[in-house]
C-alpha atoms as a PDB file:
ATOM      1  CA  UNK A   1       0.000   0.000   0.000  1.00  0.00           C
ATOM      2  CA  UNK A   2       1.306   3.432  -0.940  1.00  0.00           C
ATOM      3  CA  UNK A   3       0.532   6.588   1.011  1.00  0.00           C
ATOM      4  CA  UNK A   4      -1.439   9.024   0.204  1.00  0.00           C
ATOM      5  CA  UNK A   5      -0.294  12.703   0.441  1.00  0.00           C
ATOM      6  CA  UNK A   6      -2.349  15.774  -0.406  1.00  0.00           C
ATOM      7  CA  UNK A   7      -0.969  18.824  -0.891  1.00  0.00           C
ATOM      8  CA  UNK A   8      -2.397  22.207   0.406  1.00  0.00           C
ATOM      9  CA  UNK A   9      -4.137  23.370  -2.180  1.00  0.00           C
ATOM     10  CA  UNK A  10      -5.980  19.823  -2.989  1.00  0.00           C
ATOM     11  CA  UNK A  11      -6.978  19.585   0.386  1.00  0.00           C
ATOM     12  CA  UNK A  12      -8.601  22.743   0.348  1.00  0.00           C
ATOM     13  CA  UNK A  13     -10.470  21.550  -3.311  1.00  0.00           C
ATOM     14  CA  UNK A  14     -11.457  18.209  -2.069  1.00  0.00           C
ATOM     15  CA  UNK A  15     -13.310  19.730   1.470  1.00  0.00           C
ATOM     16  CA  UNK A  16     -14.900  21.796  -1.189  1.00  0.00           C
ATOM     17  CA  UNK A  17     -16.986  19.144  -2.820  1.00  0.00           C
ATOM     18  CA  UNK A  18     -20.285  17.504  -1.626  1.00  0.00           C
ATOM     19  CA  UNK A  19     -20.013  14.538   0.432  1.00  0.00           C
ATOM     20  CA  UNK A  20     -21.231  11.750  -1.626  1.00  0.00           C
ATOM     21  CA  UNK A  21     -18.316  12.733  -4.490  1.00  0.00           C
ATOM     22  CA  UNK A  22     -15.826  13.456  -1.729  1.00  0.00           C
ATOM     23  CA  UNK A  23     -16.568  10.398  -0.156  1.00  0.00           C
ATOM     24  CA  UNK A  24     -16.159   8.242  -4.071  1.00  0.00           C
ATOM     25  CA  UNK A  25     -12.983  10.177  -4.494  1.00  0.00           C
ATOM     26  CA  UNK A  26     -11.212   9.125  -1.053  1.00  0.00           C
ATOM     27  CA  UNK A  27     -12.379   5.575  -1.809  1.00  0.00           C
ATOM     28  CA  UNK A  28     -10.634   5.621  -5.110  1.00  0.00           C
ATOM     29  CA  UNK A  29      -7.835   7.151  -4.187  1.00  0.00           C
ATOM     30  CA  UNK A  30      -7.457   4.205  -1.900  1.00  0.00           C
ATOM     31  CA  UNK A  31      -8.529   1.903  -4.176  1.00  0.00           C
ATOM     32  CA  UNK A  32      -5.471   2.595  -6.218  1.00  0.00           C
ATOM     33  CA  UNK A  33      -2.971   3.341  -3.308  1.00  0.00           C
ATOM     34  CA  UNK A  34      -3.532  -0.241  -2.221  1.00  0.00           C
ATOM     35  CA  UNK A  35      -4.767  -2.639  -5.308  1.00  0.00           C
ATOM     36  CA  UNK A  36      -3.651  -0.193  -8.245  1.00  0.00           C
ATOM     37  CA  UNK A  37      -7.085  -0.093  -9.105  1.00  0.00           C
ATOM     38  CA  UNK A  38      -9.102   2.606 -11.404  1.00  0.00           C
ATOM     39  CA  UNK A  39      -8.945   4.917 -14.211  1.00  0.00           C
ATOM     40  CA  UNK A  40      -5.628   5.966 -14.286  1.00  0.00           C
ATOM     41  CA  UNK A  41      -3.722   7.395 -17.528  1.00  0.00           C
ATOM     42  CA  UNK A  42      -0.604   8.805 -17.655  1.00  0.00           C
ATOM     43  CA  UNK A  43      -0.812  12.460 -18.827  1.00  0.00           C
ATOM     44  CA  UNK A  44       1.044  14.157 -21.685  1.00  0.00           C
ATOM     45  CA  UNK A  45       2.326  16.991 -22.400  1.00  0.00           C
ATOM     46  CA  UNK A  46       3.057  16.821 -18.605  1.00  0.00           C
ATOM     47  CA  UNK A  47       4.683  14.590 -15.799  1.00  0.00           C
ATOM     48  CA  UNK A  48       2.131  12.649 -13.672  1.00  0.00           C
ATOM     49  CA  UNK A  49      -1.270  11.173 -13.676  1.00  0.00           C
ATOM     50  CA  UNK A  50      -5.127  11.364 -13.495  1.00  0.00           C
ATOM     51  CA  UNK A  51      -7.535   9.076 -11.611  1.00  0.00           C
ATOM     52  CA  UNK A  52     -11.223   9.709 -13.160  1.00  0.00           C
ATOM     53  CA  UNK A  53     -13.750   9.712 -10.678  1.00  0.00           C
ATOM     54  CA  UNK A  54     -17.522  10.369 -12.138  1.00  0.00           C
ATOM     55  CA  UNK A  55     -17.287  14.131 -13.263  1.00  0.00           C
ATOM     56  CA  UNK A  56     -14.124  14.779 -10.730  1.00  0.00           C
ATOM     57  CA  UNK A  57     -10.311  14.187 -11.512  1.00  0.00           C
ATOM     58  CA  UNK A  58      -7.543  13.764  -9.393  1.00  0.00           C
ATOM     59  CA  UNK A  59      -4.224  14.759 -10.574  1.00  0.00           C
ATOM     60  CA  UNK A  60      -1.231  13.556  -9.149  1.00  0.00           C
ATOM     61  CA  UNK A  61       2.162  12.255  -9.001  1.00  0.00           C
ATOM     62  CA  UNK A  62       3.632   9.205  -7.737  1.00  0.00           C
ATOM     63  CA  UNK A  63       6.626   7.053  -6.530  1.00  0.00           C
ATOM     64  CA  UNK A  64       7.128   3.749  -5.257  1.00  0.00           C
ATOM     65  CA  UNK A  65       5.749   4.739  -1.739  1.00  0.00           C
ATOM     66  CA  UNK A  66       3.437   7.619  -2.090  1.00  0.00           C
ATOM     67  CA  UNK A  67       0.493   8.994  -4.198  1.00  0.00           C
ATOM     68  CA  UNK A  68       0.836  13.155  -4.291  1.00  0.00           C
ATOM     69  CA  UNK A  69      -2.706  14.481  -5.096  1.00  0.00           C
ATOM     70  CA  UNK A  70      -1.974  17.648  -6.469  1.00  0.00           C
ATOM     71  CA  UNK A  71      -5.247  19.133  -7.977  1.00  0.00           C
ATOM     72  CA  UNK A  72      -9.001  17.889  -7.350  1.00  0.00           C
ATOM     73  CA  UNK A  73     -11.520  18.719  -9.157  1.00  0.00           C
ATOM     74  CA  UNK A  74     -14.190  18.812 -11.867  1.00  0.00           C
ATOM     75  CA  UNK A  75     -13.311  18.035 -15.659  1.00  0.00           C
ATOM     76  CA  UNK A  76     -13.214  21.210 -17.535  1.00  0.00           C
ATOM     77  CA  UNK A  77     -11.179  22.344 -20.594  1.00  0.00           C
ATOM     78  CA  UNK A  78      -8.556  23.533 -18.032  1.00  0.00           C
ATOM     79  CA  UNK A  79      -8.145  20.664 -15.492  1.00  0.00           C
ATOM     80  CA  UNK A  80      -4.948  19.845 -17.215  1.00  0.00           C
END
């Protein structure tokens, strides 16, 4: 299982949304800290990768340990 880190600004995004996506975001963050579960693609144009959650994406970076969720939020045009 890797840890999962959020950085300032992500936690401040994620207390932002309603519960019930909150809540399916945290799970699948988990889901892929421990099983490497979910829909994860690598991103280009960029280092790192989003986890697609319903209408909400996580982007964030990772190393053998640790999963860095650096922005939360909902897919628009300028997510990425």
């Amino acid at each position: 299982m890797k840890t999962i880190v959020l950085t300032h600004k992500a936690a401040k995004e994620l207390d932002a949304i309603a519960e019930l996506s909150r809540s399916a975001i945290v799970d699948s963050l988990h889901r892929y800290a421990i099983a490497g579960e979910g829909d994860v693609k690598r991103l280009s144009g960029r280092d790192g990768y989003r986890l697609r959650v319903g209408a909400y994406r996580v982007i964030f970076a990772e190393d053998a340990t640790t999963v860095l969720a650096i922005f939360i939020g909902r897919r628009t045009s300028t997510s990425y």
